[in-house]
Protein backbone atom coordinates (compact mmCIF):
# COMPACT_ATOMS: atom_id res chain seq x y z
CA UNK A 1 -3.24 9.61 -23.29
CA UNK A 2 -4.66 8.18 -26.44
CA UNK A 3 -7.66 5.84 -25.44
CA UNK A 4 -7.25 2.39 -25.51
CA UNK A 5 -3.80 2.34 -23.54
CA UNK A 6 -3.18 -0.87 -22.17
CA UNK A 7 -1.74 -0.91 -18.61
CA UNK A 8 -0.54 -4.32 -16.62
CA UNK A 9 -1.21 -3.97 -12.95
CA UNK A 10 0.05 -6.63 -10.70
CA UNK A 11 -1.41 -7.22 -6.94
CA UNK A 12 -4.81 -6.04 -8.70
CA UNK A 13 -6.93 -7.75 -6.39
CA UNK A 14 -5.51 -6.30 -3.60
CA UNK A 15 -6.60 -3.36 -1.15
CA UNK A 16 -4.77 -0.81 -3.88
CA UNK A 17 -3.82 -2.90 -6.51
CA UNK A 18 -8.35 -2.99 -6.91
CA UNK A 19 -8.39 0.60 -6.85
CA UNK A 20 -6.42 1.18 -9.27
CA UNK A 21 -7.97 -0.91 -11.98
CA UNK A 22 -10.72 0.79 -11.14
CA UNK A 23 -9.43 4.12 -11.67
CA UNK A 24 -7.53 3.07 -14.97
CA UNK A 25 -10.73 1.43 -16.40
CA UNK A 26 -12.50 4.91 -15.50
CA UNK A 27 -10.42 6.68 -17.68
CA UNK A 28 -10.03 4.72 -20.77
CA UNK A 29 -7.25 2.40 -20.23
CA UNK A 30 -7.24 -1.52 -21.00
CA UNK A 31 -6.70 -3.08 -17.78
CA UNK A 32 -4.99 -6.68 -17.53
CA UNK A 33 -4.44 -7.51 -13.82
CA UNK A 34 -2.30 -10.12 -12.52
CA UNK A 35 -2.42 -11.56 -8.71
CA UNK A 36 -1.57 -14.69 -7.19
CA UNK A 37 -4.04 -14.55 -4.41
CA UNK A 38 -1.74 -15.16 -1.75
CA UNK A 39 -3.36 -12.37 -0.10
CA UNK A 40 -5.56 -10.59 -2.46
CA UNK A 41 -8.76 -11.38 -2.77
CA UNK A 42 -10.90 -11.43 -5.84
CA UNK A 43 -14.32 -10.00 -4.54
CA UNK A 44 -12.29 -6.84 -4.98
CA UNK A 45 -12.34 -6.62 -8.67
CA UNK A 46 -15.35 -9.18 -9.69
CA UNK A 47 -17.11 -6.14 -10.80
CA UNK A 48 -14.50 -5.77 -13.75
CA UNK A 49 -15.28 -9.39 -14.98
CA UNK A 50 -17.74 -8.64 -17.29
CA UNK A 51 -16.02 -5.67 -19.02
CA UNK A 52 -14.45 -5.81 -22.12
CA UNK A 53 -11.45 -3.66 -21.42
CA UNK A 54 -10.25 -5.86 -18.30
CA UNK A 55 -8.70 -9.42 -17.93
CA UNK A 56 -7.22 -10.81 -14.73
CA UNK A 57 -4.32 -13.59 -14.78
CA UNK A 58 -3.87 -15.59 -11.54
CA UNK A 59 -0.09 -15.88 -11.74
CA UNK A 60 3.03 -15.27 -9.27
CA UNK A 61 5.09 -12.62 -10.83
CA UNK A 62 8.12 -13.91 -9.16
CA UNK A 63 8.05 -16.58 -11.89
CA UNK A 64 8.12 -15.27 -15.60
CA UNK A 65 5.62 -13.21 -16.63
CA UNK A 66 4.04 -12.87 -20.26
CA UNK A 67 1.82 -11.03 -21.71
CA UNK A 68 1.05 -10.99 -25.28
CA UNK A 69 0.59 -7.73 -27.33
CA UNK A 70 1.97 -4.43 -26.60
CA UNK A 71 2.27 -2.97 -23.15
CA UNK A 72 2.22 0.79 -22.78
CA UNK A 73 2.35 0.96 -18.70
CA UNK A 74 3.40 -1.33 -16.10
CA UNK A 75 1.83 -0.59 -12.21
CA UNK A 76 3.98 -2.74 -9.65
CA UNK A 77 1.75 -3.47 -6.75
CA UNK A 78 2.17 -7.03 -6.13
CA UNK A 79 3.37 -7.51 -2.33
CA UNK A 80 2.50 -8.90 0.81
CA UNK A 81 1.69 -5.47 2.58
CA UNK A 82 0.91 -5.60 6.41
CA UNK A 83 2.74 -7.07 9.31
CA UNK A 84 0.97 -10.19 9.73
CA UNK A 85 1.68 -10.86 6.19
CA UNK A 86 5.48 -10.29 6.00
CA UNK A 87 5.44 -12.10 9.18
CA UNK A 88 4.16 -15.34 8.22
CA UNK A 89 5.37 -14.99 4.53
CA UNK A 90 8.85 -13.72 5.03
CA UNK A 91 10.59 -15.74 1.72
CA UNK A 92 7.70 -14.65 -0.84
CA UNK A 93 7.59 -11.34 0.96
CA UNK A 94 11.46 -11.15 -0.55
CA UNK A 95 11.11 -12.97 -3.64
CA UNK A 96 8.11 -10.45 -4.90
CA UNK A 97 10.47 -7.57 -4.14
CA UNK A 98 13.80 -9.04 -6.00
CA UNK A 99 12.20 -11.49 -8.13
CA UNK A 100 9.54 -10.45 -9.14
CA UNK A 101 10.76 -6.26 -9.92
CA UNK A 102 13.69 -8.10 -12.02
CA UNK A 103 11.05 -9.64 -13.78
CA UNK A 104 9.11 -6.57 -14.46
CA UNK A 105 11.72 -4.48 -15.35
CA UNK A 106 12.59 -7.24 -17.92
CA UNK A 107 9.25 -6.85 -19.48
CA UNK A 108 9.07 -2.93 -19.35
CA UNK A 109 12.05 -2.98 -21.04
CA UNK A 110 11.02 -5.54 -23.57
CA UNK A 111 7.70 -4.15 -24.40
CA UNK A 112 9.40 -0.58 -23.76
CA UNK A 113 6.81 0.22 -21.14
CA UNK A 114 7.27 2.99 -18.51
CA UNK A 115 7.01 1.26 -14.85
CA UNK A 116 6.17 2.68 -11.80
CA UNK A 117 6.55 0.62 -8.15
CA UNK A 118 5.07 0.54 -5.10
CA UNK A 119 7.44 1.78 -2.46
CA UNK A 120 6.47 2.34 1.03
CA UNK A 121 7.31 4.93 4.27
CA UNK A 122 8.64 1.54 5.27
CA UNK A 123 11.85 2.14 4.00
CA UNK A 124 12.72 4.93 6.27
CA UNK A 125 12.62 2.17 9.47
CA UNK A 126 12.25 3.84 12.56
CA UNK A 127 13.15 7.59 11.40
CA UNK A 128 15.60 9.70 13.79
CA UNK A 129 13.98 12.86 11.13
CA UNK A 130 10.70 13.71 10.71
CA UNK A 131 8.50 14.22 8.82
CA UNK A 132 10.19 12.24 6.47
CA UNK A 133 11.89 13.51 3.39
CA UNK A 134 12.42 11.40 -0.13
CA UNK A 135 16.46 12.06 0.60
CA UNK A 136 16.01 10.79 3.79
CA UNK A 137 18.06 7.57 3.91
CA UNK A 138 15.98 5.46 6.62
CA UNK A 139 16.87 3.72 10.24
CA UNK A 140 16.54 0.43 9.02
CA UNK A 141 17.26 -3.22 10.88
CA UNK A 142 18.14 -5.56 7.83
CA UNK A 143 17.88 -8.85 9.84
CA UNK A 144 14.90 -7.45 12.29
CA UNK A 145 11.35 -9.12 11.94
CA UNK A 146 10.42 -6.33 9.50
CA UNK A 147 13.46 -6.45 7.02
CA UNK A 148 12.07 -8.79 4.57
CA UNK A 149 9.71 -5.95 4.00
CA UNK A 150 11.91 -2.94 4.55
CA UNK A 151 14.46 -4.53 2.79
CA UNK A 152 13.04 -6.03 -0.34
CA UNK A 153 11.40 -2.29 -0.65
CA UNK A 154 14.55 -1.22 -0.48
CA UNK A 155 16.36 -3.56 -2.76
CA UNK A 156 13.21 -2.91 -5.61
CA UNK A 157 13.98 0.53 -5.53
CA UNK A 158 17.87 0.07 -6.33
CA UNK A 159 16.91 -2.03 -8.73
CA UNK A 160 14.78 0.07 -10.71
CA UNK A 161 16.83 3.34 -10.36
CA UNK A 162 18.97 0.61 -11.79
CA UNK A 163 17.39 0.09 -14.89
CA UNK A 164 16.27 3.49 -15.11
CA UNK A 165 20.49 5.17 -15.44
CA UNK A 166 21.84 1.81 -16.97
CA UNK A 167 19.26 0.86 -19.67
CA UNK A 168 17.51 4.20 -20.16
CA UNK A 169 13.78 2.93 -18.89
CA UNK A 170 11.22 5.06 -18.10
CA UNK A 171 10.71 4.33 -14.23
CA UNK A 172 8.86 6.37 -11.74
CA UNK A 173 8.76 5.54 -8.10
CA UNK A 174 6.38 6.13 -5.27
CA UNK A 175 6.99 5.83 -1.43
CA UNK A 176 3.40 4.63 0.03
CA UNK A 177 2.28 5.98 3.44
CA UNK A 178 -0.31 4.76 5.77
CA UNK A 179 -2.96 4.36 3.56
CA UNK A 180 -7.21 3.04 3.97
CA UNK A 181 -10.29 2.89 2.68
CA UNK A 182 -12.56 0.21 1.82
CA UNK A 183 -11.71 -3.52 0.79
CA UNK A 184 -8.78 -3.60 3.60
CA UNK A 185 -8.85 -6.75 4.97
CA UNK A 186 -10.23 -6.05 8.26
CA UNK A 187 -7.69 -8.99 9.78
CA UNK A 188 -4.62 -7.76 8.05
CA UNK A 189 -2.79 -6.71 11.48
CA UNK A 190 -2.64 -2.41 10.57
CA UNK A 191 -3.63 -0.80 13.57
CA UNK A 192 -7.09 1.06 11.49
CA UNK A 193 -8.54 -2.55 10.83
CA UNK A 194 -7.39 -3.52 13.98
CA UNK A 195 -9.13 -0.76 15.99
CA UNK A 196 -12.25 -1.58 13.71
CA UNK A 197 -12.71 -4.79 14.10
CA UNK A 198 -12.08 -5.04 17.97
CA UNK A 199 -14.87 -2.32 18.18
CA UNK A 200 -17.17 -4.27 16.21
CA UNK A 201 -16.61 -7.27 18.19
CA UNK A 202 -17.07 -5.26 21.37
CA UNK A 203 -13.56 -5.95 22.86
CA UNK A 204 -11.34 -3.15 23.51
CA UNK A 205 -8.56 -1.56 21.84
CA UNK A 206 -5.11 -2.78 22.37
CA UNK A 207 -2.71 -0.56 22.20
CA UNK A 208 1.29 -1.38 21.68
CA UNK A 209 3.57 0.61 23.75
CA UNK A 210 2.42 3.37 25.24
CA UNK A 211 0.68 4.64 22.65
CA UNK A 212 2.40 7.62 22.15
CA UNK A 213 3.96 6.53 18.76
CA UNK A 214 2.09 8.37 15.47
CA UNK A 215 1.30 7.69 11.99
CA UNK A 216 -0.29 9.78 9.23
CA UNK A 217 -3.38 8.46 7.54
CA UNK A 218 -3.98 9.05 3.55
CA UNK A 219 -7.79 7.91 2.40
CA UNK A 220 -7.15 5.94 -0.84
CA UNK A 221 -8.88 7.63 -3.28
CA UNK A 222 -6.14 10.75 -2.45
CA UNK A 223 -3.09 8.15 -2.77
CA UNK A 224 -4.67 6.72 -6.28
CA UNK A 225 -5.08 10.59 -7.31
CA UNK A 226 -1.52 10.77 -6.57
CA UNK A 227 0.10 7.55 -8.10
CA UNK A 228 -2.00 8.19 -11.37
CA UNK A 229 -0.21 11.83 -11.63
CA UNK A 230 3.04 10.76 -10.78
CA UNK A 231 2.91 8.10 -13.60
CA UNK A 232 2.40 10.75 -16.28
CA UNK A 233 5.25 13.07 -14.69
CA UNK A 234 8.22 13.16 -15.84
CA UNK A 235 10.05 12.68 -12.28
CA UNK A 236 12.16 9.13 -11.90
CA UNK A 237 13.16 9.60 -8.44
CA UNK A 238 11.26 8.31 -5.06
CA UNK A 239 8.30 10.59 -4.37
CA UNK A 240 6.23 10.41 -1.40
CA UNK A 241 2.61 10.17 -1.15
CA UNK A 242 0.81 10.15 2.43
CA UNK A 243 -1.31 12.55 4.10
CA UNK A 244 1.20 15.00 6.59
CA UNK A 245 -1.36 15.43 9.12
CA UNK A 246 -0.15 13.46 12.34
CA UNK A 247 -2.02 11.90 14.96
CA UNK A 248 -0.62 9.38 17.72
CA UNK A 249 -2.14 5.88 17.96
CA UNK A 250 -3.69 6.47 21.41
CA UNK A 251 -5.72 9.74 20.27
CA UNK A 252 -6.34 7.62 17.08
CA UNK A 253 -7.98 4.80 19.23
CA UNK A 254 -10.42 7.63 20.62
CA UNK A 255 -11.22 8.77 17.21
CA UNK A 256 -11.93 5.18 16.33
CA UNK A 257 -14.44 4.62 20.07
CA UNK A 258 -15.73 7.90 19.04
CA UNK A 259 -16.57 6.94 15.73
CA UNK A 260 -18.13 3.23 16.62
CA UNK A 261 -20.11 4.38 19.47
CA UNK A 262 -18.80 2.42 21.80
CA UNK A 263 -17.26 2.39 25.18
CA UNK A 264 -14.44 0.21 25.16
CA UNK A 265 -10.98 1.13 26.50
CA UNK A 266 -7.78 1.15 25.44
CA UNK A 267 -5.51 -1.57 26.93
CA UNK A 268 -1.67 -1.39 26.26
CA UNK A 269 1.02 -4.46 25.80
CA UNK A 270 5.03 -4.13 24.99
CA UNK A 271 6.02 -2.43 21.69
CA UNK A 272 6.93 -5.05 19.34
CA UNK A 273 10.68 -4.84 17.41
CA UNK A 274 11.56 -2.62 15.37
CA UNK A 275 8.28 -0.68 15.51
CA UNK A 276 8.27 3.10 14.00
CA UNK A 277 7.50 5.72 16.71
CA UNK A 278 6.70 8.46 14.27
CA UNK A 279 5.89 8.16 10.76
CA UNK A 280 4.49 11.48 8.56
CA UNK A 281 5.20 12.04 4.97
CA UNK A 282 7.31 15.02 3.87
CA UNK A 283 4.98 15.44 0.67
CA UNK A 284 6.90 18.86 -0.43
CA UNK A 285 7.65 17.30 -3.82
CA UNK A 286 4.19 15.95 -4.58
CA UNK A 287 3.07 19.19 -4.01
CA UNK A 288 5.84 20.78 -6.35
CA UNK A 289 5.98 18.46 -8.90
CA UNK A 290 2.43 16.91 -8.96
CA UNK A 291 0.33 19.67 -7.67
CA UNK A 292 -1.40 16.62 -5.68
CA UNK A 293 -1.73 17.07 -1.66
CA UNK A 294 -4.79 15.12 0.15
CA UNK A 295 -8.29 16.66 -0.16
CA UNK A 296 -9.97 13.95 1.99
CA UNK A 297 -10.28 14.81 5.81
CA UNK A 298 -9.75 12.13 8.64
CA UNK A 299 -13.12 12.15 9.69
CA UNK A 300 -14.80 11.58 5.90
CA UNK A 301 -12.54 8.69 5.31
CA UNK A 302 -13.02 6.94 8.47
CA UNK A 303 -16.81 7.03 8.14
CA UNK A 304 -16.74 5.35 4.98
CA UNK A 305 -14.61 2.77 5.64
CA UNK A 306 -16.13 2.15 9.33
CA UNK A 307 -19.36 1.64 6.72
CA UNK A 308 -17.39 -0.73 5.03
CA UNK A 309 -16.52 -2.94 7.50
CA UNK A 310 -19.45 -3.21 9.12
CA UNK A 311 -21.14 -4.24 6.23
CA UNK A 312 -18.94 -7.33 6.07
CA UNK A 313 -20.15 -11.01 6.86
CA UNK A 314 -20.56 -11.16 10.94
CA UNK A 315 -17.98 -14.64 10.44
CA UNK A 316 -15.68 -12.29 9.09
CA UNK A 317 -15.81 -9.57 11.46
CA UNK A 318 -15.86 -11.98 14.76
CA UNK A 319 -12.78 -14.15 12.82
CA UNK A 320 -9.59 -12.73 14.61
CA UNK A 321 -6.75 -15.59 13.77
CA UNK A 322 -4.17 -12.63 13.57
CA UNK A 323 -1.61 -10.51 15.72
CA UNK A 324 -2.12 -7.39 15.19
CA UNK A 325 0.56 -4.26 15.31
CA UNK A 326 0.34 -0.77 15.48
CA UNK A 327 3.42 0.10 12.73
CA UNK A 328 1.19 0.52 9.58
């Protein structure tokens, strides 16, 4: 990489979308984010105001986007990302997936940028295989309260393999797993947050279903490790990223009471629809073609990001306006 690269990442003041402007600022690159705000938040990256290799646009990039001067990488991040999200903003939730990739695409090819999405585990559904492979083709419900996720995730993918065999674009592709760290909105409705913030409050942990379902946590700075060495591959295809190691949601909730201290319980309610009862990355290829696999253990990553949250306003921690779910 020659220095002074300039890279367009949208979603920037988002949970990842922030880390990775931090991570391309580190290492040379000239950063322009873009985020509507719908559910980023711009504490995340007001840090990068005052440097001269970073701009931020407040803009929607299911509506044109522009950006003047030449564009040598294009990071699609923009999404709503968590249940509650999807749940309350089903139509954007779709729009920023067809939209707003057709958009993208449009301007990778136009500034002839290389492009890599955000994909997620999600498309898989509720796997009958696991762990979960990239040729894995998913259990998905298309008109379930989840498919305006799965499916626009779905739809973006198709849409850049797309452009990638039809128009010759340089496209790469990553399938996010369970991912967390700090500057996760701690009301987001993923089951780490979740678990967090009802210890913090003092209430106790609810669990959905019997708790018996699992998920695979990856500590963020692992999954930006990843996504910045799968940009620079040479691989187009879907690639996961997620940490393999398993653990189910009810063991996780006593991780998370060991962790705070407390002495809460776990209380249990009916599994909502659609809800994944096993999710682990197959992360063979990463390994293969990225010589990338997760270096940072469970127990490191949670204490940092229980740190995190607690040092959040107390009106933030004690607001709880959400529904929570245990399938991210």
């Amino acid at each position: 990489m020659k220095p002074g690269k300039r890279i367009l990442i949208t979603g920037a003041a988002g949970f990842l979308g922030s880390h990775l402007c931090d991570r391309f600022i580190r290492e040379g690159f000239y950063v322009i984010g873009m985020d509507n705000l719908i559910t980023g938040d711009l504490r995340n990256i007001e840090h990068l105001f005052s440097l001269e290799n970073f701009e931020f646009y407040n803009h929607d990039v299911s509506k044109f986007v522009f950006v003047a001067g030449p564009l040598d990488y294009i990071l699609h991040f923009a999404s709503p990302a968590s249940p509650i999200d999807y749940l309350k903003i089903p139509i954007q939730t779709l729009k920023v997936g067809s939209l707003g990739i057709h958009n993208l695409l449009g301007l990778a090819r136009s500034k002839k940028s290389r492009i890599l999405i955000a994909s997620t585990s999600e498309v898989y559904g509720d796997p009958t295989v696991n762990p979960q492979p990239e040729e894995y083709w998913g259990n998905v419900n298309p008109v379930g309260p989840r498919g305006v996720y799965d499916e626009a995730k779905r739809f973006q993918e198709a849409m850049t393999m797309a452009y990638h065999t039809f128009h010759g674009l340089e496209t790469r592709i990553v399938r996010i797993f369970n991912t967390y760290g700090p500057r996760m909105r701690l009301n987001d409705g993923r089951v780490l947050p979740a678990f967090i913030g009802q210890a913090l409050r003092g209430e106790d942990l609810t669990v959905f279903g019997d708790g018996s379902q699992t998920r695979s946590f990856c500590y963020v700075d692992d999954l930006v490790e990843g996504i910045y060495r799968l940009l620079f591959s040479d691989y187009a295809l879907p690639v996961n990223i997620g940490n393999p190691d398993e653990i189910t949601i009810r063991e996780f909730g006593e991780e998370i009471i060991k962790l705070t201290g407390t002495r809460q319980k776990m209380i249990y309610k009916e599994l909502p629809t659609d809800d994944p009862k096993q999710r682990r990355p197959d992360i063979s290829k990463a390994r293969q073609l990225l010589e990338w696999e997760p270096k940072v253990g469970r127990a490191e990553g949670l204490k940092i990001t229980y740190e995190y949250f607690k040092s959040l306003p107390e009106q933030e921690i004690k607001h709880k306006d959400f529904t929570y779910y245990n399938n991210k």
